[in-house]
N, C-alpha and C. Protein backbone atom coordinates (compact mmCIF):
# COMPACT_ATOMS: atom_id res chain seq x y z
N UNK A 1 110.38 -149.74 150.95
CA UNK A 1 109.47 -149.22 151.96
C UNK A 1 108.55 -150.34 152.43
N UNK A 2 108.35 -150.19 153.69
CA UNK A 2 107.52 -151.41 154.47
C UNK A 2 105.86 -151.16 153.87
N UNK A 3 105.45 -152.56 154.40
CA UNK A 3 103.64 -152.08 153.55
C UNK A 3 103.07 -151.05 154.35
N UNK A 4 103.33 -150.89 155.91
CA UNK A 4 102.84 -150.18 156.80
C UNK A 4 103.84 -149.04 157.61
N UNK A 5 103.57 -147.76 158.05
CA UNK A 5 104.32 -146.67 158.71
C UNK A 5 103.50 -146.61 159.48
N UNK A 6 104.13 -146.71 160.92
CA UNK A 6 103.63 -146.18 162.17
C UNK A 6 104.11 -145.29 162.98
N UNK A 7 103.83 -143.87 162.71
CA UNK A 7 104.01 -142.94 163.79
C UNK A 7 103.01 -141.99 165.16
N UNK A 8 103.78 -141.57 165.85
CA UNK A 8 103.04 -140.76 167.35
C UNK A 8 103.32 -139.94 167.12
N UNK A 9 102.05 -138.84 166.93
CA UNK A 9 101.95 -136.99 167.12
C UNK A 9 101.07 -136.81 167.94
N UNK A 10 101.90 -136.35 168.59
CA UNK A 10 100.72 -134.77 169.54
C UNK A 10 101.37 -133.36 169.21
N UNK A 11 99.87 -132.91 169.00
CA UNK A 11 99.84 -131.72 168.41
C UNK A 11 99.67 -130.41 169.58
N UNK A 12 100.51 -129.66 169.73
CA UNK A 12 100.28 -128.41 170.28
C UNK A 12 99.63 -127.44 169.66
N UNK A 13 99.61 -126.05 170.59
CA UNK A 13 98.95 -124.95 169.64
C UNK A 13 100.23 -124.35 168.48
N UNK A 14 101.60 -124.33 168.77
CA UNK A 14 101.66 -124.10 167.54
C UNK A 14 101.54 -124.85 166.54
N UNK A 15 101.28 -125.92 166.22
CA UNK A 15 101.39 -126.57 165.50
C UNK A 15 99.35 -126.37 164.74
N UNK A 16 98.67 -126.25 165.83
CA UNK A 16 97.61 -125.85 165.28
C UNK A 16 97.57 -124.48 164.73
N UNK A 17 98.17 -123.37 165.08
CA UNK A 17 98.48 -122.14 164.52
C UNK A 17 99.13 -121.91 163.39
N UNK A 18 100.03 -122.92 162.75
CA UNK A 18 100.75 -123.02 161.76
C UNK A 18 99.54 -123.69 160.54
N UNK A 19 98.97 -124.83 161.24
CA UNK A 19 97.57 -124.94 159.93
C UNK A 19 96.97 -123.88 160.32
N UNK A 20 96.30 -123.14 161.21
CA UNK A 20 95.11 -122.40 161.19
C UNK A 20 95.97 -121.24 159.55
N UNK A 21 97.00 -121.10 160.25
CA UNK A 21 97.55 -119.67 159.12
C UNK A 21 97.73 -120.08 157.54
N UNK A 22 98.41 -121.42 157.45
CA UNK A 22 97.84 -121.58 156.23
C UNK A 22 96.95 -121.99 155.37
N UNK A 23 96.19 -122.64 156.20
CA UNK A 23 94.51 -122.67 155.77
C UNK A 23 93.96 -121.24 155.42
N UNK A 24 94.32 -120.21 156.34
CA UNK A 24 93.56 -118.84 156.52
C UNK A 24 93.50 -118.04 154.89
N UNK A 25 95.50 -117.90 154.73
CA UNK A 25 96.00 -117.12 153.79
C UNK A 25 96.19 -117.82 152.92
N UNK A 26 95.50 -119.35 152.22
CA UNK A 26 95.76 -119.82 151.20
C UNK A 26 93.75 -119.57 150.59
N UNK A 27 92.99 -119.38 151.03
CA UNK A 27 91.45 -118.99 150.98
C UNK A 27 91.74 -117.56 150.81
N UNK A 28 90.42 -117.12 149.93
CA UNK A 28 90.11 -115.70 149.64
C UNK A 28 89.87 -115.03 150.37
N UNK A 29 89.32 -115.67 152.06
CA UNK A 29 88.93 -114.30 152.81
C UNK A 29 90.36 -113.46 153.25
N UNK A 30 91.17 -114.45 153.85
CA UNK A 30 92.78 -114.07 154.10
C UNK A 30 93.34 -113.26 153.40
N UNK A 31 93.42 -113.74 151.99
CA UNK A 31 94.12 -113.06 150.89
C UNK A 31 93.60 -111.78 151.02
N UNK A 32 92.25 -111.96 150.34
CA UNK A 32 91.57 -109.92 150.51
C UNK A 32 91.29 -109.20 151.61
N UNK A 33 91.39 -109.92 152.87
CA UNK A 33 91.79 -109.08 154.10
C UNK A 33 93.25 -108.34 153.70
N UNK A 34 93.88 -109.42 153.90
CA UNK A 34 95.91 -109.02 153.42
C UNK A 34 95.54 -107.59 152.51
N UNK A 35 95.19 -107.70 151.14
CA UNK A 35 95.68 -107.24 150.37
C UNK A 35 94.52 -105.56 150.63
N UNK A 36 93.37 -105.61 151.27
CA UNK A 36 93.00 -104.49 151.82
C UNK A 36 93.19 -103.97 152.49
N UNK A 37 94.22 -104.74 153.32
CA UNK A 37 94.72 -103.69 154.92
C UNK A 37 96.02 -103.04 154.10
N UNK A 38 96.86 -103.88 153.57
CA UNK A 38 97.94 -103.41 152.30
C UNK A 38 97.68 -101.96 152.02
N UNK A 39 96.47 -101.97 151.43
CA UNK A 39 95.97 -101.01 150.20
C UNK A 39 95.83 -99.73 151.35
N UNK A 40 95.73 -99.55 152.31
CA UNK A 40 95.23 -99.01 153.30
C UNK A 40 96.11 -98.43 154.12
N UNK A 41 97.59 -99.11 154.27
CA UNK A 41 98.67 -98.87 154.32
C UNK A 41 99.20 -97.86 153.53
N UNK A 42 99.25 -98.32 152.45
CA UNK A 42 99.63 -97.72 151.18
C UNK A 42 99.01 -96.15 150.94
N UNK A 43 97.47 -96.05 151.15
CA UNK A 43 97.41 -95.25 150.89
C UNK A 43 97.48 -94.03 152.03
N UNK A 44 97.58 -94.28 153.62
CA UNK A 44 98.44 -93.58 154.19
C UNK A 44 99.48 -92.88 153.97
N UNK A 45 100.08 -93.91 153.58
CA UNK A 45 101.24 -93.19 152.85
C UNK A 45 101.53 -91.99 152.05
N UNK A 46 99.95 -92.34 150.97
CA UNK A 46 99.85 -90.89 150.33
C UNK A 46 99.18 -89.71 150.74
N UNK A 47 98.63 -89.82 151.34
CA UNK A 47 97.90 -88.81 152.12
C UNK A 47 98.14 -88.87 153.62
N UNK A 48 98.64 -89.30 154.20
CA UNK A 48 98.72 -89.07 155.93
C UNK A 48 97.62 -89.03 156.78
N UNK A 49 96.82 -89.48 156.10
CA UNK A 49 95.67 -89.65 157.45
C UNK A 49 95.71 -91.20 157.73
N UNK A 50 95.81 -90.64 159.18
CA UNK A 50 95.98 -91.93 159.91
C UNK A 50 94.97 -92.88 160.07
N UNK A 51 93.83 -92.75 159.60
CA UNK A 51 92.73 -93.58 159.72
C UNK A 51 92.78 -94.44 158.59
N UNK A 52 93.38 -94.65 157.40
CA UNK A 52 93.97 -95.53 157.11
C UNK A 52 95.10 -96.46 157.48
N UNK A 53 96.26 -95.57 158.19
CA UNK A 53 97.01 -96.74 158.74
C UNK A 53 96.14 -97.40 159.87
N UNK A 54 95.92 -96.93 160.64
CA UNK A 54 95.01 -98.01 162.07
C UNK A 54 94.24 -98.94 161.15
N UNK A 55 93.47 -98.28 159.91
CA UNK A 55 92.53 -99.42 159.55
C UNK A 55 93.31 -100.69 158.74
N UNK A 56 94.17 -100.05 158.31
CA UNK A 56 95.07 -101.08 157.41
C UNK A 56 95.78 -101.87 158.81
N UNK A 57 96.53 -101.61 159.50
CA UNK A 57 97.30 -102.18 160.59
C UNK A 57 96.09 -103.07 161.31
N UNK A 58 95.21 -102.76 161.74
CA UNK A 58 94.14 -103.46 162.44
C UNK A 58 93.49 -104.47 160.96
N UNK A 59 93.33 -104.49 159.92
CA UNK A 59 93.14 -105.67 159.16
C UNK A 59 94.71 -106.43 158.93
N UNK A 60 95.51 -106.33 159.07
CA UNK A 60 96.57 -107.02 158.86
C UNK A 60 96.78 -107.69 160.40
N UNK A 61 96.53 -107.37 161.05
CA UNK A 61 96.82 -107.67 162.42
C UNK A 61 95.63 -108.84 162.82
N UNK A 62 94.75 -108.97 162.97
CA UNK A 62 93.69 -109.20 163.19
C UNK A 62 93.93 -110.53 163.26
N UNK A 63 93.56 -111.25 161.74
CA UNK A 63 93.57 -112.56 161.43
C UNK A 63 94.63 -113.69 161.98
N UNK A 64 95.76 -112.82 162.08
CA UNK A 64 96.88 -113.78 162.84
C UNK A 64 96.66 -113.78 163.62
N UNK A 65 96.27 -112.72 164.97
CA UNK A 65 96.52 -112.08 166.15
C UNK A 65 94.44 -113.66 166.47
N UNK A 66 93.96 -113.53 165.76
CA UNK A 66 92.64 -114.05 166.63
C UNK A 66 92.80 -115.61 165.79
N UNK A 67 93.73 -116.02 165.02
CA UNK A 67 93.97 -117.32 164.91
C UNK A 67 94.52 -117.71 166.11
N UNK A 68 96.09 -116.63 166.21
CA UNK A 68 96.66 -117.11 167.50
C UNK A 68 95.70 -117.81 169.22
N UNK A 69 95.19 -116.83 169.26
CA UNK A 69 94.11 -117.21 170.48
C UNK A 69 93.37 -118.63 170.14
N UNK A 70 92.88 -118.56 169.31
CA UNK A 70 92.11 -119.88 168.66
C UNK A 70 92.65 -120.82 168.54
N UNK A 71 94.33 -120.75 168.26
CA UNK A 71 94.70 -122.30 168.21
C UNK A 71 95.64 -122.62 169.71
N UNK A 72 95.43 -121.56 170.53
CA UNK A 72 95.76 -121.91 172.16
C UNK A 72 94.66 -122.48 172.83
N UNK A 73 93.13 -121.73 172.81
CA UNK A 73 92.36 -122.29 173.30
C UNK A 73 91.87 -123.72 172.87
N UNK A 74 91.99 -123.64 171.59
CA UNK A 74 91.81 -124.92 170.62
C UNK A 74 92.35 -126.17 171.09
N UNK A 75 93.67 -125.59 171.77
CA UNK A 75 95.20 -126.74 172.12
C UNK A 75 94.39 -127.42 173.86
N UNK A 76 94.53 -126.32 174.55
CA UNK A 76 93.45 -126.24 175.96
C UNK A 76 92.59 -127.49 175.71
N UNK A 77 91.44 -126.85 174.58
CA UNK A 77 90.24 -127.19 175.13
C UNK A 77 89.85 -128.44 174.60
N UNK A 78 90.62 -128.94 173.54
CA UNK A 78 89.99 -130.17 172.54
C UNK A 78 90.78 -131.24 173.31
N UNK A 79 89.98 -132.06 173.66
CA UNK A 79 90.33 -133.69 174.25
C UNK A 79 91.54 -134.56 173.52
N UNK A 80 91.44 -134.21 172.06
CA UNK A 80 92.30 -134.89 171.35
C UNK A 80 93.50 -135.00 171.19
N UNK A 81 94.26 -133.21 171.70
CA UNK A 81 95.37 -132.72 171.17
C UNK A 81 95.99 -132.85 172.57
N UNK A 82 95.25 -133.21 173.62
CA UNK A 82 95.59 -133.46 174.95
C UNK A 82 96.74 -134.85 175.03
N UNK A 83 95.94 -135.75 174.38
CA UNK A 83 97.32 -137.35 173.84
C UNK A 83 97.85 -136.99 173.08
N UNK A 84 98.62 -138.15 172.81
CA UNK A 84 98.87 -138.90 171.51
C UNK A 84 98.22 -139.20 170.32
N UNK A 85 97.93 -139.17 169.34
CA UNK A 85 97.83 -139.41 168.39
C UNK A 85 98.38 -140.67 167.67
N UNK A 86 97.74 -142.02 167.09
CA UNK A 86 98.38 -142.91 166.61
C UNK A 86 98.33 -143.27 165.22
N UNK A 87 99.15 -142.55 164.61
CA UNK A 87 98.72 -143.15 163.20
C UNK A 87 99.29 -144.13 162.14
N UNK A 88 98.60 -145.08 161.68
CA UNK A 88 98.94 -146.24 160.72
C UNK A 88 98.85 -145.96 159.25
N UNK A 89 99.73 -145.80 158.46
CA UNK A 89 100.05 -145.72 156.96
C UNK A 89 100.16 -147.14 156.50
N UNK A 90 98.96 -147.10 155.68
CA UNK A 90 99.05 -148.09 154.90
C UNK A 90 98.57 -148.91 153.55
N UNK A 91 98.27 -149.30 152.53
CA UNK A 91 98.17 -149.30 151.42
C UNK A 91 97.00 -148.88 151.40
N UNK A 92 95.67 -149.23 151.85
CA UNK A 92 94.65 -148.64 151.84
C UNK A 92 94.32 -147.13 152.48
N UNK A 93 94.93 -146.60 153.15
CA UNK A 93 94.56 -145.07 153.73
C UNK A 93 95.90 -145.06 155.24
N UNK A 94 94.97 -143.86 155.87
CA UNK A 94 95.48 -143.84 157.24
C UNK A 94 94.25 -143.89 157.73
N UNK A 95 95.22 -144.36 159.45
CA UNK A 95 94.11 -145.07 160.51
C UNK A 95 94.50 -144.21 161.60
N UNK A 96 94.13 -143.52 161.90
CA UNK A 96 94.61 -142.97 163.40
C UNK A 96 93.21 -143.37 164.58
N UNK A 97 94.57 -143.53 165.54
CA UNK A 97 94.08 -144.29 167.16
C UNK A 97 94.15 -143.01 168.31
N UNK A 98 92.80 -143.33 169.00
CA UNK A 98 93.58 -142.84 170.47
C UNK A 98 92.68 -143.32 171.60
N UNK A 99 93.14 -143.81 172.34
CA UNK A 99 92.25 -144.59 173.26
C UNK A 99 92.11 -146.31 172.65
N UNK A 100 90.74 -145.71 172.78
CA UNK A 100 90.20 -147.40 171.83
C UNK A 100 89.59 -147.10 170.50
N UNK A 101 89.05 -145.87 170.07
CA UNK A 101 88.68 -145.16 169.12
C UNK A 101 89.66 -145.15 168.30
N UNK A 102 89.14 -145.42 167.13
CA UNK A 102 89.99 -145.58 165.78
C UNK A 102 88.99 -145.44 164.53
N UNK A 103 89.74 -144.54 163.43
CA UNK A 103 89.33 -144.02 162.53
C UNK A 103 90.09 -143.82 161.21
N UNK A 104 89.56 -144.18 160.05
CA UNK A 104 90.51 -144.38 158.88
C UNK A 104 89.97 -143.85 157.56
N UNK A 105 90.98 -143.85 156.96
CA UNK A 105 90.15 -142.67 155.77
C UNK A 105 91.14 -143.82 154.25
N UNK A 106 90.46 -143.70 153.29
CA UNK A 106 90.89 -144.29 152.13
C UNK A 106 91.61 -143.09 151.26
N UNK A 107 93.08 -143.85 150.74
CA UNK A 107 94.04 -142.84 149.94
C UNK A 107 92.69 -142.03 148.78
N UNK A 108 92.33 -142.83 148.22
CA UNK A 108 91.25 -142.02 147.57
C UNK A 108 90.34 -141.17 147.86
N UNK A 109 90.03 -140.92 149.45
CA UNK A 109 89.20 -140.18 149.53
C UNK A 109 89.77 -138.72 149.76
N UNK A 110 91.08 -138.80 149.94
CA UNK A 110 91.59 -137.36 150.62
C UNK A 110 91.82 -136.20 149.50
N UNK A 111 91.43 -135.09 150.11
CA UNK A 111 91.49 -134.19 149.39
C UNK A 111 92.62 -133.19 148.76
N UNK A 112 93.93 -133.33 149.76
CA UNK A 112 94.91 -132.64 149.73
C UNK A 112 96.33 -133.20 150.55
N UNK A 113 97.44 -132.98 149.88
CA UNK A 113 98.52 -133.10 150.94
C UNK A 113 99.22 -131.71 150.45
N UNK A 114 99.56 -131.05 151.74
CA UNK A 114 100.26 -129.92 151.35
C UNK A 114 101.40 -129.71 152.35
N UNK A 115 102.36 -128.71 152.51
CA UNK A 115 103.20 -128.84 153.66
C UNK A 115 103.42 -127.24 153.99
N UNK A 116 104.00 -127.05 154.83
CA UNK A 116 104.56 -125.40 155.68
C UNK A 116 106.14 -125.80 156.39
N UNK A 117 106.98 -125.14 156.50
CA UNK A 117 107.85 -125.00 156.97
C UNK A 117 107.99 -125.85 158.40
N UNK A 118 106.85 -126.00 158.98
CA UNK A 118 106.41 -126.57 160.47
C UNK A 118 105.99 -128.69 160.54
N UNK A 119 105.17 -128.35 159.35
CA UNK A 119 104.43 -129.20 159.27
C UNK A 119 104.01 -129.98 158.09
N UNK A 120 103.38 -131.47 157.88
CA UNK A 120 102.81 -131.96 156.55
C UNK A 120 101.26 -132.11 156.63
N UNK A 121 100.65 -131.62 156.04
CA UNK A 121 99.36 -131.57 156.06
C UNK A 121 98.47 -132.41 155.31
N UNK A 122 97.39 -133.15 155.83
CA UNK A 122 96.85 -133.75 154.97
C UNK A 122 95.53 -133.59 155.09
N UNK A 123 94.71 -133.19 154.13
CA UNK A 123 93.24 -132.86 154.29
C UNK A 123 92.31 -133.25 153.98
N UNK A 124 91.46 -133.90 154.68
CA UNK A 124 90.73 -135.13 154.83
C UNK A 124 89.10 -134.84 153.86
N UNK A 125 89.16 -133.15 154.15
CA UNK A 125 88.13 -132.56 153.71
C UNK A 125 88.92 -130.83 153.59
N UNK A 126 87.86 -130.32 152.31
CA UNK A 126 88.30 -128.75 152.68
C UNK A 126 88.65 -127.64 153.79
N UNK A 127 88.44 -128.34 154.50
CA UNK A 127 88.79 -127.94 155.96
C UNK A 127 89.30 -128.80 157.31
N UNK A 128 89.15 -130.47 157.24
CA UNK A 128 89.42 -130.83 158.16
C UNK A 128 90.66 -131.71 157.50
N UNK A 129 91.95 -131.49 158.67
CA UNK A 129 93.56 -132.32 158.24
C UNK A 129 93.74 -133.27 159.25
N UNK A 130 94.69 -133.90 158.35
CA UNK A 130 95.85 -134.42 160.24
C UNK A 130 96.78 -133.97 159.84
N UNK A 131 97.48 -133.50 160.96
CA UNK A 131 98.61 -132.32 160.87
C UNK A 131 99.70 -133.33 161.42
N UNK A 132 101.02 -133.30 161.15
CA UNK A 132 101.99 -134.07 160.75
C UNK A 132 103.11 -133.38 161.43
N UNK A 133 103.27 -132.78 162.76
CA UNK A 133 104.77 -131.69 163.10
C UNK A 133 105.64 -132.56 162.26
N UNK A 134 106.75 -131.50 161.48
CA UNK A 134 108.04 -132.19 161.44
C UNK A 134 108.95 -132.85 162.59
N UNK A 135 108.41 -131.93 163.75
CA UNK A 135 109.26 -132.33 164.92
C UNK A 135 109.16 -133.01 165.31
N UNK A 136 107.91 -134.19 165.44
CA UNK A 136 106.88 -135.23 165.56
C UNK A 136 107.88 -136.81 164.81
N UNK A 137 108.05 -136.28 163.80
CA UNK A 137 108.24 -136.93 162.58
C UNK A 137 109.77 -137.72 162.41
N UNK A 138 110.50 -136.01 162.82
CA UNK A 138 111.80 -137.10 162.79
C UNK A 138 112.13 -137.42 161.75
N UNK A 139 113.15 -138.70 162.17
CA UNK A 139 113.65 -139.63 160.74
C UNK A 139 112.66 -140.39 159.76
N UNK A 140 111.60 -140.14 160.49
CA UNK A 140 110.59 -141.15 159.35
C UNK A 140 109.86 -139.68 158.33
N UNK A 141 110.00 -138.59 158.42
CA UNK A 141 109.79 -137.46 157.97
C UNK A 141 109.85 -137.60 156.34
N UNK A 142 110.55 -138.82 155.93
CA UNK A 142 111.02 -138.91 154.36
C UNK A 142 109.65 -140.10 153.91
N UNK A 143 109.78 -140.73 154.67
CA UNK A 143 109.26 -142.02 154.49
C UNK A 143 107.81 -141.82 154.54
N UNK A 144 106.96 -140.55 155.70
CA UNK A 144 105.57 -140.19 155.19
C UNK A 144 105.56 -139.72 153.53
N UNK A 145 106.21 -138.75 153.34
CA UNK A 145 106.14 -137.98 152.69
C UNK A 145 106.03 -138.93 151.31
N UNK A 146 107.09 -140.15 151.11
CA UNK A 146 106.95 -140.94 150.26
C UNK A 146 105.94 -142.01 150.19
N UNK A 147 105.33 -142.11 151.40
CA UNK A 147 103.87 -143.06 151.51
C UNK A 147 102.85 -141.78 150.83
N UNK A 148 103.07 -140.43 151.25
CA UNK A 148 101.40 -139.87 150.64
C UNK A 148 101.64 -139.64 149.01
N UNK A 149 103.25 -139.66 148.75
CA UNK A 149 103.36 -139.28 147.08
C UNK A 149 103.39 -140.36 146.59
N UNK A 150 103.49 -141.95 147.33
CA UNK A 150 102.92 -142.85 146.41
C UNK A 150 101.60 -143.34 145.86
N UNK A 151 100.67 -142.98 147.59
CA UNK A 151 99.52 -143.11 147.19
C UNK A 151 98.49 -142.53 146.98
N UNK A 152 98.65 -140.88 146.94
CA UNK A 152 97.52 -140.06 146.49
C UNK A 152 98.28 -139.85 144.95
N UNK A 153 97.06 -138.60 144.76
CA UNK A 153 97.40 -138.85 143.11
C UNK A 153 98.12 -137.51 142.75
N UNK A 154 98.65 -137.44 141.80
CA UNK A 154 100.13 -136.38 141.98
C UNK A 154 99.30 -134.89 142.19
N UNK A 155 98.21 -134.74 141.44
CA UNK A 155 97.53 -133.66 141.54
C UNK A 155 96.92 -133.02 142.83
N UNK A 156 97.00 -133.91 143.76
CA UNK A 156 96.77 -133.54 145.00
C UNK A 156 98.01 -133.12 146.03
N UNK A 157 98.76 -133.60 146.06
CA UNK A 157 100.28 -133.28 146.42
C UNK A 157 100.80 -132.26 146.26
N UNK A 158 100.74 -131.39 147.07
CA UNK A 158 101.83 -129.77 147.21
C UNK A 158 102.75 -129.81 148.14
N UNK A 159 103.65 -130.93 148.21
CA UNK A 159 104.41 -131.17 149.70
C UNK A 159 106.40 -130.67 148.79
N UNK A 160 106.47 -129.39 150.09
CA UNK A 160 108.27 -129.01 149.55
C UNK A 160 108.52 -129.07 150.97
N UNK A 161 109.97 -129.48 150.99
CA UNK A 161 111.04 -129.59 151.76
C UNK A 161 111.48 -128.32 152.45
């Protein structure tokens, strides 16, 4: 592997919708929304009043349904997701470019690499990533994946195929 990986992402809204959802449902508020609209469902079921299903269907619905909006307007409205994206892998961190603005973070400082079916995620902070499309990625798709599992530390790494 070279000392340095250089790839170009631009990020759409799905691709922001795919982190917004697993950011959402990997946190407790997600989960116990889920599992109370569930319960709510469920107990329709046993009794037939419908004011549990609407309430259960309207908490299950909700969180996807107002991420969705959020990561369209998000896509719209943020200056960033409008380019390219440039990012440099390299022994000390990543550097991502756009314009003339450039910004870099040290392998040690990051908090997480995780992945989704869509995407590789890396989280800079408990809430803020750079999001990685696979579709973005391509053939070098192996070669991130083996730059963040060489240089973060294994305990941070949740990245599957």
């Amino acid at each position: 592997m070279d000392d340095t990986l250089k790839i170009d992402v631009k990020i759409n809204s799905g691709d922001l919708y795919d982190y917004m959802l697993r950011h959402a449902y990997h946190g407790a508020q997600g989960l116990l929304g889920s599992c109370v609209g569930a319960l709510a469902v469920i107990i329709f079921l046993g009794n037939h009043q419908w004011i549990y299903l609407i309430a259960g269907v309207v908490m299950l619905a909700y969180l996807p349904w107002s991420l969705f909006l959020k990561s369209k307007q998000q896509a719209i409205n943020t200056p960033a997701f409008r380019e390219t994206l440039h990012y440099e892998f390299n022994e000390e961190g990543i550097s991502v470019s756009q314009r003339e603005a450039t910004e870099s973070i040290k392998w040690e400082d990051m908090y997480r690499a995780v992945s989704t079916g869509r995407s590789i995620i890396i989280y800079t902070t408990r809430v803020n990533a750079c999001i990685f499309p696979r579709r973005e990625m391509k053939e070098q798709e192996m070669d991130v994946i083996q730059f963040i599992c060489t240089h973060m530390e294994p305990g941070k790494v949740r990245i599957r195929r």
